[in-house]
Every structure is written in structure tokens, then in C-alpha cells.
C-alpha atoms as a PDB file:
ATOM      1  CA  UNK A   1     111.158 101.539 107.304  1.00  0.00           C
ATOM      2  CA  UNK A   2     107.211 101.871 108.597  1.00  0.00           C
ATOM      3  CA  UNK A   3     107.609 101.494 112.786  1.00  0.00           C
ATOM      4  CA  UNK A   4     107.108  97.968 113.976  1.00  0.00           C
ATOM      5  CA  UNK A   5     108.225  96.145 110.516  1.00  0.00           C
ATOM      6  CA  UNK A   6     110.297  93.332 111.205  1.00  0.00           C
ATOM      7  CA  UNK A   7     112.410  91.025 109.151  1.00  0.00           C
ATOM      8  CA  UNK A   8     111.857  91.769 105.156  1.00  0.00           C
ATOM      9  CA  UNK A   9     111.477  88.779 103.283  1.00  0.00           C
ATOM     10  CA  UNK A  10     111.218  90.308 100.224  1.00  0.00           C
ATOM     11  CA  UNK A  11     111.180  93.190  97.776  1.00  0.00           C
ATOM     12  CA  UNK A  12     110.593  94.458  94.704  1.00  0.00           C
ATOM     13  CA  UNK A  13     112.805  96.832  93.293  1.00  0.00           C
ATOM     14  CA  UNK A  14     112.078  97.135  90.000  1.00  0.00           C
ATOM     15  CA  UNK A  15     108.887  98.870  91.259  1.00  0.00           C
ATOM     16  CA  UNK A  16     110.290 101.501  92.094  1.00  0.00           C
ATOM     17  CA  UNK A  17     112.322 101.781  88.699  1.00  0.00           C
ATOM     18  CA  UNK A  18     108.969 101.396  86.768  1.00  0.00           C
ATOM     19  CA  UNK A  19     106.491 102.891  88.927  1.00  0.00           C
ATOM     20  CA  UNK A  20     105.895 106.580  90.599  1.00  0.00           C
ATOM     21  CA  UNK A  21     104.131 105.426  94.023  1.00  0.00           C
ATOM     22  CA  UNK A  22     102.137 107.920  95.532  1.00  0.00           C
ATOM     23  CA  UNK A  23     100.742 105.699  98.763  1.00  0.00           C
ATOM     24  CA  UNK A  24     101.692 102.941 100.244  1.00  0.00           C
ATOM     25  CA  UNK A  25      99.229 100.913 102.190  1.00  0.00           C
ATOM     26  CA  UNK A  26     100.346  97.630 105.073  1.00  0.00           C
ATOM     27  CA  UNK A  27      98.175  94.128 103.810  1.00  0.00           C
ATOM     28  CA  UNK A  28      97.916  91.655 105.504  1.00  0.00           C
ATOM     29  CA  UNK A  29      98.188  88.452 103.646  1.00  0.00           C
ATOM     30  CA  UNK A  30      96.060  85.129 103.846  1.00  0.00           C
ATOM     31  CA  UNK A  31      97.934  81.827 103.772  1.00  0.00           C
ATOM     32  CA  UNK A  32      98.486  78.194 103.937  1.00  0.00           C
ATOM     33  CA  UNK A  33     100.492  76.899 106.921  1.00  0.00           C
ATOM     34  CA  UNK A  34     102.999  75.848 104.252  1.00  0.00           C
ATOM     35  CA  UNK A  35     103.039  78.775 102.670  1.00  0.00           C
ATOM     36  CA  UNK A  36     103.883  81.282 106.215  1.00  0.00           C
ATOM     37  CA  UNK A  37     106.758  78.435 106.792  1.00  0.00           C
ATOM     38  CA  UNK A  38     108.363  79.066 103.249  1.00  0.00           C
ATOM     39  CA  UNK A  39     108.839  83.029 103.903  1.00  0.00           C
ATOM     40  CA  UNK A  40     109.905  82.780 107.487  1.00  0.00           C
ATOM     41  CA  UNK A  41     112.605  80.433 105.045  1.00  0.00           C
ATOM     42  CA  UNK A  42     113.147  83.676 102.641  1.00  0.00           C
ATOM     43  CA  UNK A  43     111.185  81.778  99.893  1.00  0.00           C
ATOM     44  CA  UNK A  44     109.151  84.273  98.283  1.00  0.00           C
ATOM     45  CA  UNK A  45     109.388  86.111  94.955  1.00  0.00           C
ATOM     46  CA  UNK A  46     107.396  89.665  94.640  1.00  0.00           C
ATOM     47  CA  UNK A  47     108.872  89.981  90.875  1.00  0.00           C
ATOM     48  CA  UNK A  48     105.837  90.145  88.317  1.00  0.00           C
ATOM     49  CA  UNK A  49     103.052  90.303  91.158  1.00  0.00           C
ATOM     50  CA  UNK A  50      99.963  92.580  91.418  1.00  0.00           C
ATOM     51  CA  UNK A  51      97.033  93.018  93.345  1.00  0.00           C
ATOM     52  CA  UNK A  52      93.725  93.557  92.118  1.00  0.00           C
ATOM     53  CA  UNK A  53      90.109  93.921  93.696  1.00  0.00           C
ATOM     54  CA  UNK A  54      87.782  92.063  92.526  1.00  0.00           C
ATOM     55  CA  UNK A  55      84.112  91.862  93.991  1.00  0.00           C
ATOM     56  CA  UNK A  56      85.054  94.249  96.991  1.00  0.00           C
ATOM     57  CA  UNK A  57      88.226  91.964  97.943  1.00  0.00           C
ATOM     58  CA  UNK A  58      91.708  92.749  97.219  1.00  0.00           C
ATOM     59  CA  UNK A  59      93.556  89.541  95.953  1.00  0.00           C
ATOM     60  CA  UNK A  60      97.372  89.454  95.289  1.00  0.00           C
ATOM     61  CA  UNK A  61      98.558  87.290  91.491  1.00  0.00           C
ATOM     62  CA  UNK A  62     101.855  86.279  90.390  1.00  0.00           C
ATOM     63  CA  UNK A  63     103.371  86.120  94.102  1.00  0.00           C
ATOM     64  CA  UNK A  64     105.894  83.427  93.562  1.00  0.00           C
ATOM     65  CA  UNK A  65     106.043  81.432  97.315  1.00  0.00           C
ATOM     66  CA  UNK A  66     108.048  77.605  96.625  1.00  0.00           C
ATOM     67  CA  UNK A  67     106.717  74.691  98.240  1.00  0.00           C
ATOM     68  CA  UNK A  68     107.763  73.874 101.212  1.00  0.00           C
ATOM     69  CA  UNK A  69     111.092  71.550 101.657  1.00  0.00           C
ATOM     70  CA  UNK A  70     109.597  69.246 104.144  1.00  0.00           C
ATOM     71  CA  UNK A  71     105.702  69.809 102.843  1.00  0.00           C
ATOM     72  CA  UNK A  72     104.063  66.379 102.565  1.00  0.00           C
ATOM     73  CA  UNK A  73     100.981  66.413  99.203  1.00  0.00           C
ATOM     74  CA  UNK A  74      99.240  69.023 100.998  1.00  0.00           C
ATOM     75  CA  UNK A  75     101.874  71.683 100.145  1.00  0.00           C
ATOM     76  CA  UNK A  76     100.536  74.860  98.350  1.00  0.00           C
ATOM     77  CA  UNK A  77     100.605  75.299  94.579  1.00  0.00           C
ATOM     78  CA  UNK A  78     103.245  78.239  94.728  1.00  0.00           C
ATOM     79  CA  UNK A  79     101.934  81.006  91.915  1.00  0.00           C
ATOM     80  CA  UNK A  80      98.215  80.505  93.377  1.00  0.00           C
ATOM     81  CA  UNK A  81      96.069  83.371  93.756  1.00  0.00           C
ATOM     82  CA  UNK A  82      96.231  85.072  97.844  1.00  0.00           C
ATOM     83  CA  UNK A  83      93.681  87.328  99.443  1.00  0.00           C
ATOM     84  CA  UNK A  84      95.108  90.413 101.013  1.00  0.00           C
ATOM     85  CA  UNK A  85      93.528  91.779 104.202  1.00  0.00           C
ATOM     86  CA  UNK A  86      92.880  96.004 104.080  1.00  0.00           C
ATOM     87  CA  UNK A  87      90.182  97.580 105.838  1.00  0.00           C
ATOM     88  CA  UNK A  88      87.001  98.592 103.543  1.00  0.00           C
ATOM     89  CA  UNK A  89      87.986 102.249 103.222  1.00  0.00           C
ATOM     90  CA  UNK A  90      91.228 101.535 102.112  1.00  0.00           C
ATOM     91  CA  UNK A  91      89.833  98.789  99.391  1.00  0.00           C
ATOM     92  CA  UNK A  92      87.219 101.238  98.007  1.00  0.00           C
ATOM     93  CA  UNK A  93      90.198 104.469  97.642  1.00  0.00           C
ATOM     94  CA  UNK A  94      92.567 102.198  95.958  1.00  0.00           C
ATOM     95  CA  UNK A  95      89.226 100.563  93.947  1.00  0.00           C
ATOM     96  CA  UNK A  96      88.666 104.278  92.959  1.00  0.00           C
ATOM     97  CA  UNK A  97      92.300 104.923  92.421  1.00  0.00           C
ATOM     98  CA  UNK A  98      92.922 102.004  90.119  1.00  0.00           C
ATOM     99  CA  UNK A  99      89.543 102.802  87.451  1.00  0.00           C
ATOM    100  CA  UNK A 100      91.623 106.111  86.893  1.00  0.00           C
ATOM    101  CA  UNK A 101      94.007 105.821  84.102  1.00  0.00           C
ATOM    102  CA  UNK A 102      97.145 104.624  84.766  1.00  0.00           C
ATOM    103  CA  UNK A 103      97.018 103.413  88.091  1.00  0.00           C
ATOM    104  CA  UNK A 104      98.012 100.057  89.198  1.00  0.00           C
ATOM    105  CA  UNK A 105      98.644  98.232  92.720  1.00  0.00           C
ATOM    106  CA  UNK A 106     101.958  96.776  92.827  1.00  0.00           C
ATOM    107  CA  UNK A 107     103.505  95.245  95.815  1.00  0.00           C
ATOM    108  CA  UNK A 108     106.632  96.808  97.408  1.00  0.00           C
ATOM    109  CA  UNK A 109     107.855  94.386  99.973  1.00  0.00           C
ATOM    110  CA  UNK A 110     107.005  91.469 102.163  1.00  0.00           C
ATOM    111  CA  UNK A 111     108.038  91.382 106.058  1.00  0.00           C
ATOM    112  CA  UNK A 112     107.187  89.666 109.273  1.00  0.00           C
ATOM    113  CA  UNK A 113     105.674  92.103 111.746  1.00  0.00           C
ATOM    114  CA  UNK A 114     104.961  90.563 114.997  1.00  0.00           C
ATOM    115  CA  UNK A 115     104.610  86.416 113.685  1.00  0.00           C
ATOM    116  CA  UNK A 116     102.244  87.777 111.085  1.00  0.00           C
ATOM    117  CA  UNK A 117     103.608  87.842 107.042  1.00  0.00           C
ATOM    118  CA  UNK A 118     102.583  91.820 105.885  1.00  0.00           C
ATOM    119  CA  UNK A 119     102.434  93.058 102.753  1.00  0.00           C
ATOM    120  CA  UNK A 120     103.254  96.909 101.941  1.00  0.00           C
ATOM    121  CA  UNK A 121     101.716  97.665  98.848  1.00  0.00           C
ATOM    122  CA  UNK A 122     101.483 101.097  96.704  1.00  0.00           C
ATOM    123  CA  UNK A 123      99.343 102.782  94.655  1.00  0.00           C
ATOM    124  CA  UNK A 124     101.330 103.657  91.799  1.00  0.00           C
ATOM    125  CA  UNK A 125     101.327 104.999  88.247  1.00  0.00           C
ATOM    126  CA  UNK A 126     103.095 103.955  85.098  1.00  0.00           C
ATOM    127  CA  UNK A 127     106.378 106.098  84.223  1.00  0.00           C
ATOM    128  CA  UNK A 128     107.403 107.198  80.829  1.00  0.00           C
ATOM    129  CA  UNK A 129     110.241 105.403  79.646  1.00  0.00           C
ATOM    130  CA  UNK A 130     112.505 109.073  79.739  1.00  0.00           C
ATOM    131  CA  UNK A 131     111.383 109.335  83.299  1.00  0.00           C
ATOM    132  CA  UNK A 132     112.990 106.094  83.999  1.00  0.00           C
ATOM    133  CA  UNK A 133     116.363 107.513  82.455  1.00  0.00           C
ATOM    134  CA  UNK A 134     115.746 110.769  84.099  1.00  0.00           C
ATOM    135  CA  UNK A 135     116.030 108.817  87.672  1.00  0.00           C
ATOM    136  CA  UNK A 136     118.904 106.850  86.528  1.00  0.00           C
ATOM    137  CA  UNK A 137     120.628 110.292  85.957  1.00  0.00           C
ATOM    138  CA  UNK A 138     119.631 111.620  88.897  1.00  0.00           C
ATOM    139  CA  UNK A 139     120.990 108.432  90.485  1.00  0.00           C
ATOM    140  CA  UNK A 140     124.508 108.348  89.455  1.00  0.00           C
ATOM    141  CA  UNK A 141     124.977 112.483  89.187  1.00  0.00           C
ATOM    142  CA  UNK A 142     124.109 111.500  93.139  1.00  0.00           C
ATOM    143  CA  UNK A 143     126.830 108.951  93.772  1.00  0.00           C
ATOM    144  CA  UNK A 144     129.309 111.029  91.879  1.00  0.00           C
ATOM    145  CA  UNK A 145     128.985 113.349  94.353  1.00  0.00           C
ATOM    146  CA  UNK A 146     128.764 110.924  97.125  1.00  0.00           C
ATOM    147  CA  UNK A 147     132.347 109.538  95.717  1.00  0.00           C
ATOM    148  CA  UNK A 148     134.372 112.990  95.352  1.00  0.00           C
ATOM    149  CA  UNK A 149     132.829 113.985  98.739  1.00  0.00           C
ATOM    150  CA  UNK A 150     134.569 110.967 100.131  1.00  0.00           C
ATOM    151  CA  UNK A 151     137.387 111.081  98.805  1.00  0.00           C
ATOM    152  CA  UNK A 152     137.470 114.808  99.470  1.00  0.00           C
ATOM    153  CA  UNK A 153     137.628 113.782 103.203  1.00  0.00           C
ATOM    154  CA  UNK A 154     139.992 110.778 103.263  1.00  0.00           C
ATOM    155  CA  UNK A 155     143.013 113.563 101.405  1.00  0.00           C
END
């Protein structure tokens, strides 16, 4: 966890199944008031989302946030398109980043830092599908050795 990040709301795991991030970046994220009330709720849904800059701003599509339980008809449409917050220098190295091939800017997880809904996002490239089973391997040859290490110590 990056110092200072507070409560995660939520997370995207299948990123990091799919994806080989080389740099992660902290967004901030801008919002409707019912919007910031449905994440402090844990009502957010970073499955399917990306981020994308278009004319010098990063925006954010896909994010999944539900309306808000006790919204009146001013609650937020909940797949609507959402600005992220980076300083210029960051926009134009992921800008540069993402016109290489294979690059893409997927978001990792969403947290509350300080009041204030952040976004960690990555820079990432595609994988192969055999370096997705490679990682799977790697995965359980791990926890088999976890398991017999335990058990090693419990006899």
C-alpha cells in the first residue's frame, strides 16, 4: 500500500491477471456529491474501466458508481464519463506512453485518502495469453510451497 492511502473501495484484479503494469500513477477523481456518497457506501465497480486522454485531459469510462439510495432526480447517471485529476507532466508521459503499441491505462484501485476519493492507475501493457498461464504457474508452484512449509512446521 502507497503511504497515506486510506480505506480501498475498490479494485481491480483482473488487471493484474491481464496486464504487465510498469507505473502506477495516484488520480484524483472529479465527482458529483452523489457520486463521493456512493463509494464512501462501497458502491463502485472498477471492472471494464479505462482511462483515456483526450484533448490534454485524462478522463476515466466504464467506472460503474450506483445511484445513490437516498439520491432525489438529481442523482448521477452511474456509467457516465469522470475526469481524473494528474498533473501535466504526468498526462503528457502516459499520453506518450499510450501512442506506443500496446499500452493502455487501466485503473488499479479506488481509496479514500484524507476525505478525498483517489484513483491509482497504471500504465500497463497487454500480456500474451501463455504469460497469463505462466503467472498462474508461478502462482500455485508458490502456494505449494507455502502449504508443505506449513505443515512442515505444525509436525
Amino acid at each position: 500500500m502507497p503511504k497515506g492511502e486510506g480505506k480501498v473501495v475498490a479494485q481491480n484484479k483482473k488487471a493484474r491477471h491481464d496486464y504487465h503494469v510498469e507505473e502506477t500513477f495516484e488520480a484524483g477523481i472529479v465527482l458529483q456529491g452523489t457520486e463521493i456518497k456512493s463509494i464512501r457506501a462501497g458502491r463502485a465497480n472498477l471492472k471494464d474501466s479505462f482511462a483515456r486522454v483526450q484533448n490534454g485531459e485524462l478522463f476515466l469510462h466504464n467506472m460503474h458508481i450506483s445511484t445513490y439510495e437516498q439520491g432525489n432526480r438529481y442523482n448521477h447517471d452511474p456509467l457516465r464519463t469522470r475526469k481524473l485529476l494528474l498533473h501535466r507532466k504526468e498526462i503528457n508521459k502516459l499520453l506518450g506512453a499510450t501512442k506506443e503499441q500496446g499500452y493502455s491505462i487501466v485503473p488499479l484501485k479506488m481509496y479514500l485518502k484524507n476525505g478525498f476519493a483517489k484513483l491509482l492507475i497504471g500504465l500497463a501493457k497487454g500480456k500474451k495469453h501463455y504469460d497469463k498461464r505462466d503467472d498462474l504457474k508461478k502462482k500455485d508452484a508458490k502456494r505449494e510451497i507455502e502449504r508443505a512449509f506449513r505443515d512442515r512446521q505444525k509436525a
